[in-house]
C-alpha atoms as a PDB file:
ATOM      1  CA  UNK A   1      -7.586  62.460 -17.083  1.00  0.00           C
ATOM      2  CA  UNK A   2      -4.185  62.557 -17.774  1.00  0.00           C
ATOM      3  CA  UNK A   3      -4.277  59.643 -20.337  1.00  0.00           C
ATOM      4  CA  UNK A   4      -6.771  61.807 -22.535  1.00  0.00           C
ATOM      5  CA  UNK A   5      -4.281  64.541 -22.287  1.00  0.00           C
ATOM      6  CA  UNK A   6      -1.189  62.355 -23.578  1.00  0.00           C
ATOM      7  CA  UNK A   7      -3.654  61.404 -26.646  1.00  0.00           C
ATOM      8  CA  UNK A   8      -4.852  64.787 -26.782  1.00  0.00           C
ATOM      9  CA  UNK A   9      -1.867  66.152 -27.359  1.00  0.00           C
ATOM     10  CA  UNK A  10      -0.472  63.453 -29.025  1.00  0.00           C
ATOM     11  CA  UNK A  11      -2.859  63.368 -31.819  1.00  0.00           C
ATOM     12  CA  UNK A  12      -2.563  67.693 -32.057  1.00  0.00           C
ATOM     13  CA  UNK A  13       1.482  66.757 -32.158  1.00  0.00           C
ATOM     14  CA  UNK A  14       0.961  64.308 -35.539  1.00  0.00           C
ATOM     15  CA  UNK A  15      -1.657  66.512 -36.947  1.00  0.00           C
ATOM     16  CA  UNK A  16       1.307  69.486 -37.224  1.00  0.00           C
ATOM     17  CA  UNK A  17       3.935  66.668 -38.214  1.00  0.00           C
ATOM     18  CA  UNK A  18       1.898  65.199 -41.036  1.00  0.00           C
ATOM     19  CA  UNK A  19       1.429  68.407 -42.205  1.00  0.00           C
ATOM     20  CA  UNK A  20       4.979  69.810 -42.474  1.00  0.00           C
ATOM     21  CA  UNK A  21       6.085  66.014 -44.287  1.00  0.00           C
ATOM     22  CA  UNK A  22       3.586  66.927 -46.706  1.00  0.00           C
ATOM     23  CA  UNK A  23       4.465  70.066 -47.217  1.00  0.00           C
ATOM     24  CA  UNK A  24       8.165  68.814 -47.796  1.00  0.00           C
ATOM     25  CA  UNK A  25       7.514  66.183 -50.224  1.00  0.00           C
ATOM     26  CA  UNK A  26       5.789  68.890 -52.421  1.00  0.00           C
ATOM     27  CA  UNK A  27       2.441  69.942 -53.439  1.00  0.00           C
ATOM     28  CA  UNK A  28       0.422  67.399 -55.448  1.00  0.00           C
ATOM     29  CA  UNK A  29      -3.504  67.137 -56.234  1.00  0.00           C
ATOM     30  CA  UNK A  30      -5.081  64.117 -55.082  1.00  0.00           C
ATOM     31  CA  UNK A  31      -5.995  62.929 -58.307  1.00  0.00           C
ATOM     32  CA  UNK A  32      -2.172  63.308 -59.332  1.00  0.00           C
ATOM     33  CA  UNK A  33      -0.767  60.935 -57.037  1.00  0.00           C
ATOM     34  CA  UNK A  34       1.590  58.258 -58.150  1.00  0.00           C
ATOM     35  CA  UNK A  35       1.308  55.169 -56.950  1.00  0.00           C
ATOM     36  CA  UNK A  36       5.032  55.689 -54.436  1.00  0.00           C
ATOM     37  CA  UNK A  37       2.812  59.046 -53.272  1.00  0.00           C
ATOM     38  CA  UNK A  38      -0.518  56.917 -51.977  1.00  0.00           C
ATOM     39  CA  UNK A  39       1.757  54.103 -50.121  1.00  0.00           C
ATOM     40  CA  UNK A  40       3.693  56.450 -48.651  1.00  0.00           C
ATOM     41  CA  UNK A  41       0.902  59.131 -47.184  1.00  0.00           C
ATOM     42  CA  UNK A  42      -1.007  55.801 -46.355  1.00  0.00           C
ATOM     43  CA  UNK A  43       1.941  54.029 -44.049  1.00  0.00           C
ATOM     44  CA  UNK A  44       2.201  58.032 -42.877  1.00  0.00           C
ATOM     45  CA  UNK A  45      -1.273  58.157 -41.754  1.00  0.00           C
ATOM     46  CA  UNK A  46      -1.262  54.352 -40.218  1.00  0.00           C
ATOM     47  CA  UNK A  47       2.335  54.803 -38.244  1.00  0.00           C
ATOM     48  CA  UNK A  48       0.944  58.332 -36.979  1.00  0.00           C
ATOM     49  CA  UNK A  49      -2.645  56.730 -35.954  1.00  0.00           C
ATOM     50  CA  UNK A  50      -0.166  53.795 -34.260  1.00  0.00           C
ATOM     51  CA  UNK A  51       1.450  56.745 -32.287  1.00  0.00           C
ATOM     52  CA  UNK A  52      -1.971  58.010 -31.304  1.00  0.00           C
ATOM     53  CA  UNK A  53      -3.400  55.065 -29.937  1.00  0.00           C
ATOM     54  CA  UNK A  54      -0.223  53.183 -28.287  1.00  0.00           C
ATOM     55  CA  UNK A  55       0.933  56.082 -26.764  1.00  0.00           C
ATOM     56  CA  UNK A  56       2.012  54.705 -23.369  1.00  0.00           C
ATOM     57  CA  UNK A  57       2.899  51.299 -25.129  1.00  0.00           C
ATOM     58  CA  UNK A  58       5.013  52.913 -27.695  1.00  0.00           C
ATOM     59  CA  UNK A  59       8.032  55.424 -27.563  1.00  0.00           C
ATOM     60  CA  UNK A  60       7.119  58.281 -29.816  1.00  0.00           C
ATOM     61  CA  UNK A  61      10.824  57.782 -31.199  1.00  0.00           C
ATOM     62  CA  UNK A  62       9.533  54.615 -32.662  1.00  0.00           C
ATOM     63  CA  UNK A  63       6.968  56.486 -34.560  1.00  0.00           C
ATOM     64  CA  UNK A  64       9.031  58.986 -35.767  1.00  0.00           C
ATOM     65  CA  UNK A  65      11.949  57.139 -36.875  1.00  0.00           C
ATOM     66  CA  UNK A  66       9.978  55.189 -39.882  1.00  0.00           C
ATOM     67  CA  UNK A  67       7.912  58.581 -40.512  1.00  0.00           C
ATOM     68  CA  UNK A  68      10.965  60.248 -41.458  1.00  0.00           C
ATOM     69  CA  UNK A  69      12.775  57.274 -43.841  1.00  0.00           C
ATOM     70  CA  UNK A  70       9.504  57.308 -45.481  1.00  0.00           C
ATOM     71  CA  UNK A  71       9.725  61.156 -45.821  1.00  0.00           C
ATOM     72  CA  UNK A  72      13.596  60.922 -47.416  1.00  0.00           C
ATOM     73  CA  UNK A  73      12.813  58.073 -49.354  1.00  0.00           C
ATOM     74  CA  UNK A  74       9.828  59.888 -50.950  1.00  0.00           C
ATOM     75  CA  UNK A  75      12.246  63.091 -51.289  1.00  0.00           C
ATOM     76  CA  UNK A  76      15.123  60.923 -53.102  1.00  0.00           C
ATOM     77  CA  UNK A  77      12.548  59.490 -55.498  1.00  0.00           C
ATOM     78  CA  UNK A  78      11.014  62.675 -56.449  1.00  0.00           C
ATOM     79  CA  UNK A  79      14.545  63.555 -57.047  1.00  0.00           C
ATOM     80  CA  UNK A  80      15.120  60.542 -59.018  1.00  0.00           C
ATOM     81  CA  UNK A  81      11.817  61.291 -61.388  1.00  0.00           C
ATOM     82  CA  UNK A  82      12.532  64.634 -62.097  1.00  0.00           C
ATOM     83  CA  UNK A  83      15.365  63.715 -63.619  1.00  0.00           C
ATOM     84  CA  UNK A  84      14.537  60.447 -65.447  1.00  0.00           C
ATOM     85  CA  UNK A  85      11.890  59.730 -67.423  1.00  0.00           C
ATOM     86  CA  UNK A  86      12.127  56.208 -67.822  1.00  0.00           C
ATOM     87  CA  UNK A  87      11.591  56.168 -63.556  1.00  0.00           C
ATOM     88  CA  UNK A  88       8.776  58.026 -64.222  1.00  0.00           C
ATOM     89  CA  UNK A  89       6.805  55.925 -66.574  1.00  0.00           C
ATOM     90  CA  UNK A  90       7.512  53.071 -64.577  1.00  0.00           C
ATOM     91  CA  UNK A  91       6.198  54.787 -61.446  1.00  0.00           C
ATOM     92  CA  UNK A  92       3.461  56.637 -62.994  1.00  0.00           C
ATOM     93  CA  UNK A  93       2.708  55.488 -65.906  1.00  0.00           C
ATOM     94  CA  UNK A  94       2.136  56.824 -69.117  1.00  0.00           C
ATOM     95  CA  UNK A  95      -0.440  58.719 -70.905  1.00  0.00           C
ATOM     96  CA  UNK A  96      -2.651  56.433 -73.394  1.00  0.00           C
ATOM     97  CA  UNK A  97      -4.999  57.746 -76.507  1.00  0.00           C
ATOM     98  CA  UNK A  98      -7.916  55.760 -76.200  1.00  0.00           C
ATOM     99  CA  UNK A  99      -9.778  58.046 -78.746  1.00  0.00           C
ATOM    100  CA  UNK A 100      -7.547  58.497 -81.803  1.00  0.00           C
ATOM    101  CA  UNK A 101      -8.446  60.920 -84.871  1.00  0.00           C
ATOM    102  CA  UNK A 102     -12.538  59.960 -84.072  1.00  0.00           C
ATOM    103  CA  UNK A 103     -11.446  56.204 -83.742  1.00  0.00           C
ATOM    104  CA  UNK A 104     -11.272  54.301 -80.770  1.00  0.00           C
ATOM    105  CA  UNK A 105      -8.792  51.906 -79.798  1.00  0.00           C
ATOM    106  CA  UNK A 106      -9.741  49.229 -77.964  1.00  0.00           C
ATOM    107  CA  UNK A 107      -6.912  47.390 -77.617  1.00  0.00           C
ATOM    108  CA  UNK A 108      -5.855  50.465 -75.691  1.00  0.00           C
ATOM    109  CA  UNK A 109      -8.750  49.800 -73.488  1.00  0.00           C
ATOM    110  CA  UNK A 110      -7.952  45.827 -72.907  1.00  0.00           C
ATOM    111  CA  UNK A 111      -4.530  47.337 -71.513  1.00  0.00           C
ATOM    112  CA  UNK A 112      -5.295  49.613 -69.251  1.00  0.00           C
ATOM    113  CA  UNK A 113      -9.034  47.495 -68.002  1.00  0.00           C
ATOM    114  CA  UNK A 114     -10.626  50.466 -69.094  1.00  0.00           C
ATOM    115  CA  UNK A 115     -13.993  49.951 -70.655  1.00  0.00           C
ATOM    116  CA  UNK A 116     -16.548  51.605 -72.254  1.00  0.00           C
ATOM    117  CA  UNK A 117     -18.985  52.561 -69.683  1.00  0.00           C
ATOM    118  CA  UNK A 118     -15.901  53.903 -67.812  1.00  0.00           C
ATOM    119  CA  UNK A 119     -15.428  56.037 -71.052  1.00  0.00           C
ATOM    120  CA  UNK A 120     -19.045  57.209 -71.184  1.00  0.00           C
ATOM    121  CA  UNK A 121     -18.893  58.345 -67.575  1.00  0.00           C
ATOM    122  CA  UNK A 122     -15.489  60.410 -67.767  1.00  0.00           C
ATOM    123  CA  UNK A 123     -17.112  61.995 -71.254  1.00  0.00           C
ATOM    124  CA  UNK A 124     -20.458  62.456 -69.534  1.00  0.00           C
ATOM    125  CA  UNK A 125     -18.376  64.591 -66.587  1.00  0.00           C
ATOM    126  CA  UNK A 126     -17.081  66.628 -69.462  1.00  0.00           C
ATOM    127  CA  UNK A 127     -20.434  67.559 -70.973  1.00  0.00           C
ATOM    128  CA  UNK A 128     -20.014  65.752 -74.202  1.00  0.00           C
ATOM    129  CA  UNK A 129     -22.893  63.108 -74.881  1.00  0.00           C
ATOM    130  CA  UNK A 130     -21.198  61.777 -78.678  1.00  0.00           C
ATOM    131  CA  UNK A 131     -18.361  59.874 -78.700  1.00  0.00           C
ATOM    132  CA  UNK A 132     -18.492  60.942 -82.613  1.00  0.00           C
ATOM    133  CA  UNK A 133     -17.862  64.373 -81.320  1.00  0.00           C
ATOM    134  CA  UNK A 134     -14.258  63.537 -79.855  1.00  0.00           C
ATOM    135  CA  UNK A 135     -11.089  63.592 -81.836  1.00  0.00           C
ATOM    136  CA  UNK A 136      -8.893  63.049 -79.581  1.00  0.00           C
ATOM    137  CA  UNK A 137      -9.346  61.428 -75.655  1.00  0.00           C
ATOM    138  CA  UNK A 138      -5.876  60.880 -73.997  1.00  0.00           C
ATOM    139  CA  UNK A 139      -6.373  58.666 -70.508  1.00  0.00           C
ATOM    140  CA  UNK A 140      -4.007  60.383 -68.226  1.00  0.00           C
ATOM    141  CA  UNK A 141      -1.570  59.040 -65.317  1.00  0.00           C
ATOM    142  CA  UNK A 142      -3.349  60.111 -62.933  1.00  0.00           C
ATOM    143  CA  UNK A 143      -6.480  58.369 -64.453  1.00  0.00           C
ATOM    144  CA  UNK A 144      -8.313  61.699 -65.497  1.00  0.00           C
ATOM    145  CA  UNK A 145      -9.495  61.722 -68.884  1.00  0.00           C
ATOM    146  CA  UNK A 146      -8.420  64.484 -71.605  1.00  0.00           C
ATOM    147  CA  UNK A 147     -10.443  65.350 -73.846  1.00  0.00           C
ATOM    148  CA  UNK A 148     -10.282  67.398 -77.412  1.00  0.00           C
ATOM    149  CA  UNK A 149     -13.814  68.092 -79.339  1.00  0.00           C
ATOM    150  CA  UNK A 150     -13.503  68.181 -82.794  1.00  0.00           C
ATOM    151  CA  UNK A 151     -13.685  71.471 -84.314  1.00  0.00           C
ATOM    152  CA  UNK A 152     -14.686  70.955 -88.514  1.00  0.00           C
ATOM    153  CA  UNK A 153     -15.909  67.614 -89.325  1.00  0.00           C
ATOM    154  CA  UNK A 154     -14.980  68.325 -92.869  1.00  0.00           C
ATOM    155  CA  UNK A 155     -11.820  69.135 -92.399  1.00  0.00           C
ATOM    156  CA  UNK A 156      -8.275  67.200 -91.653  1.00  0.00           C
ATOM    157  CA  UNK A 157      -7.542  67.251 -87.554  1.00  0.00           C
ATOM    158  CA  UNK A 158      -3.660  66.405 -88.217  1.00  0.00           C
ATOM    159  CA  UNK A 159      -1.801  68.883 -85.976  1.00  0.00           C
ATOM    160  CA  UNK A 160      -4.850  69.912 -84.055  1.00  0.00           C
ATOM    161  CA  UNK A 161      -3.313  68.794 -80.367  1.00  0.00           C
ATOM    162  CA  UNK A 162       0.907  68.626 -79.186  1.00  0.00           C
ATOM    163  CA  UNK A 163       2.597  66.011 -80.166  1.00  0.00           C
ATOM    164  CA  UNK A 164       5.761  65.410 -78.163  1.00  0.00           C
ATOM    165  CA  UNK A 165       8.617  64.157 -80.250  1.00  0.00           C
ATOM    166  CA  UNK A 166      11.184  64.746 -77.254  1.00  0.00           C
ATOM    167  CA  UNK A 167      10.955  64.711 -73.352  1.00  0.00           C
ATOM    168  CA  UNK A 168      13.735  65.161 -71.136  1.00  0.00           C
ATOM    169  CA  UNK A 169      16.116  64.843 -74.226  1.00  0.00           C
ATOM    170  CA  UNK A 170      14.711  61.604 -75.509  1.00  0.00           C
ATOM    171  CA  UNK A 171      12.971  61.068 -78.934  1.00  0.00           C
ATOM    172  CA  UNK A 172       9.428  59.462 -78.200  1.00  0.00           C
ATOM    173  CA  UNK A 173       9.702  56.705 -81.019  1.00  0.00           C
ATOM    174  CA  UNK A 174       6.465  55.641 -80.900  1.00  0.00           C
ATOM    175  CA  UNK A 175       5.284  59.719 -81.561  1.00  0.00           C
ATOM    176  CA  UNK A 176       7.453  59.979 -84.910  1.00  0.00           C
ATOM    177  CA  UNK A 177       4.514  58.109 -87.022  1.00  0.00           C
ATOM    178  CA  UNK A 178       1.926  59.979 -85.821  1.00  0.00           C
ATOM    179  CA  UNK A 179       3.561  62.986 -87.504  1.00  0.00           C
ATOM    180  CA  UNK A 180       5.109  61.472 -90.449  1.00  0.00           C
ATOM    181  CA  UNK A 181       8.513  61.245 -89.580  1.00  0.00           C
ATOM    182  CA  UNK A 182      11.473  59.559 -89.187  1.00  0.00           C
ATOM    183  CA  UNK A 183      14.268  60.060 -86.400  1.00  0.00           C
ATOM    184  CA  UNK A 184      16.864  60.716 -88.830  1.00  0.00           C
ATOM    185  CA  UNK A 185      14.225  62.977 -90.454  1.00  0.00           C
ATOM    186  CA  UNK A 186      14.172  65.060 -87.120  1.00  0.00           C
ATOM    187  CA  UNK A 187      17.176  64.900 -86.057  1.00  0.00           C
ATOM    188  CA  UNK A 188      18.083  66.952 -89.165  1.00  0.00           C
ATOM    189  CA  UNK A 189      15.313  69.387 -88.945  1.00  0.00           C
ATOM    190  CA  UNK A 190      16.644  70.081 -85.600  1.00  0.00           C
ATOM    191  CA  UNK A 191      20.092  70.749 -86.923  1.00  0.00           C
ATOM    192  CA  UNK A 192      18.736  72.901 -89.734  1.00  0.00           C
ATOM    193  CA  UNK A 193      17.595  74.678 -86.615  1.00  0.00           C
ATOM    194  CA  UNK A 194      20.765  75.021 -84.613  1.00  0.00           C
ATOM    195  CA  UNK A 195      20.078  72.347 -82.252  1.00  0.00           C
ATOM    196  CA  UNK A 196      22.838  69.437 -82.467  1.00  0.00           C
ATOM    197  CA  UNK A 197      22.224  67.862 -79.127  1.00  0.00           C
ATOM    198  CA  UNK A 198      19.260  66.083 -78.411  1.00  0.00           C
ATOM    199  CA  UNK A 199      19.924  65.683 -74.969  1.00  0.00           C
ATOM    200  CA  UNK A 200      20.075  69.295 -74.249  1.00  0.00           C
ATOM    201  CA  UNK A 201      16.303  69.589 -75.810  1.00  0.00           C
ATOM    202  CA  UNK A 202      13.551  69.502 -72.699  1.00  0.00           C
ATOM    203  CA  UNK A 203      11.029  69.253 -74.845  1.00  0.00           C
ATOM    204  CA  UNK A 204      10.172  69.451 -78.473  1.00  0.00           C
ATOM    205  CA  UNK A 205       6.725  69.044 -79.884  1.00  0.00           C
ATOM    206  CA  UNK A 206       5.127  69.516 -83.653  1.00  0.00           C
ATOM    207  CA  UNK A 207       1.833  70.844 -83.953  1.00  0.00           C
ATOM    208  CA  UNK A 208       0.238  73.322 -87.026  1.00  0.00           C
ATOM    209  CA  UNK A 209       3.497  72.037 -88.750  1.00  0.00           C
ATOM    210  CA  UNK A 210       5.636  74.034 -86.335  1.00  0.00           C
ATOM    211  CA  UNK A 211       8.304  73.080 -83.793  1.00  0.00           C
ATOM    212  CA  UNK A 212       8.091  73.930 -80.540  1.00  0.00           C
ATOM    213  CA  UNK A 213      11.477  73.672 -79.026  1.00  0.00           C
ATOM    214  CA  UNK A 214      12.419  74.172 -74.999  1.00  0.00           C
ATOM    215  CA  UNK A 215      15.970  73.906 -74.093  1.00  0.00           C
ATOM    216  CA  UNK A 216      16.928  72.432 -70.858  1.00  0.00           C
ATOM    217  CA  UNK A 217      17.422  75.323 -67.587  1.00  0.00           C
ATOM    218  CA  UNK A 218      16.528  77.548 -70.185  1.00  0.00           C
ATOM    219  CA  UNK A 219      16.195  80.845 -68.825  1.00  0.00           C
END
């Protein structure tokens, strides 16, 4: 009897703990999860189901001790990715237009082993049964698909989604084309603006032949 009490409340004692270690490392949808996020809550889960079952084998110290580097190291590089991009890609990844202006890029596709029936399915989940009626499909991070309809056949898309041209005060290079500019060309439209410093820039985006410019802890 008293052995189903220990596991009892051993297993009610995790429950609350996993709980408050995801609550610290910050709120996150499933399907958002980086790749750091699922290793983590999965060691979580198997060191607290270890504590569970060896509980008169194992000191609950023993359990607790790796539950908690995991929980700081997952603080320090949450830390570490909202402050640098570059971390970021190479944790998450990055997002990838397999649907360009109505055209689809396949080699896109051969990248990320995405193929077409796994296209079909994430378009059929969105309600939209013609690929011919998509302008633009962006495959997320997370894996989700984004999706933007196009509007008037007969008419030119350009500018019809954001563009970002800067993130976290660095000019996305491979963005400038898509836009029909150059970074010397921006840079200068920027100062014609009043913004010298690209690194203080957040963000800055061009869409409807507009800027949209966010300064960094701007209030």
């Amino acid at each position: 009897m008293e052995e189903y009490l220990i596991i009892t409340m051993r297993t009610l004692f995790f429950y609350v703990l996993i709980i408050a270690i995801f609550r610290l490392m910050g709120k996150r949808e499933i399907g958002e999860l980086s790749v750091l996020d699922l290793v983590v809550f999965i060691m979580i889960a198997e060191l607290a189901v270890v504590g569970i079952e060896n509980g008169a084998e194992t000191k609950i110290l023993h359990t607790l001790l790796p539950m908690g580097i995991l929980m700081l190291v997952q603080i320090v590089l949450a830390q570490i990715s909202l402050k640098s991009k570059r971390f970021r890609d190479l944790v998450d990844g990055q997002p990838i237009v397999i649907i360009n202006r109505g055209k689809i890029d396949e080699h896109a596709m051969r990248q990320q082993r995405y193929n077409f029936d796994d296209l079909l399915l994430q378009l059929r989940e969105k309600d939209i049964r013609n690929i011919a009626d998509v302008e633009f499909a962006i495959l997320e991070a997370s894996g989700k698909l984004s999706v933007f309809e196009k509007k008037h056949r007969d008419i030119e898309p350009r500018g019809d989604m954001t563009i970002p041209l800067i993130i976290d005060g660095e000019i996305q290079e491979g963005n400038l084309e898509r836009v029909h500019k150059t970074n010397l060309g921006l840079r200068q439209d920027l100062r014609e603006r009043g913004y010298r410093d690209i690194k203080q820039i957040s963000f800055c985006s061009f869409e409807h032949g507009k800027y949209f410019i966010d300064l960094k802890d701007e209030k």
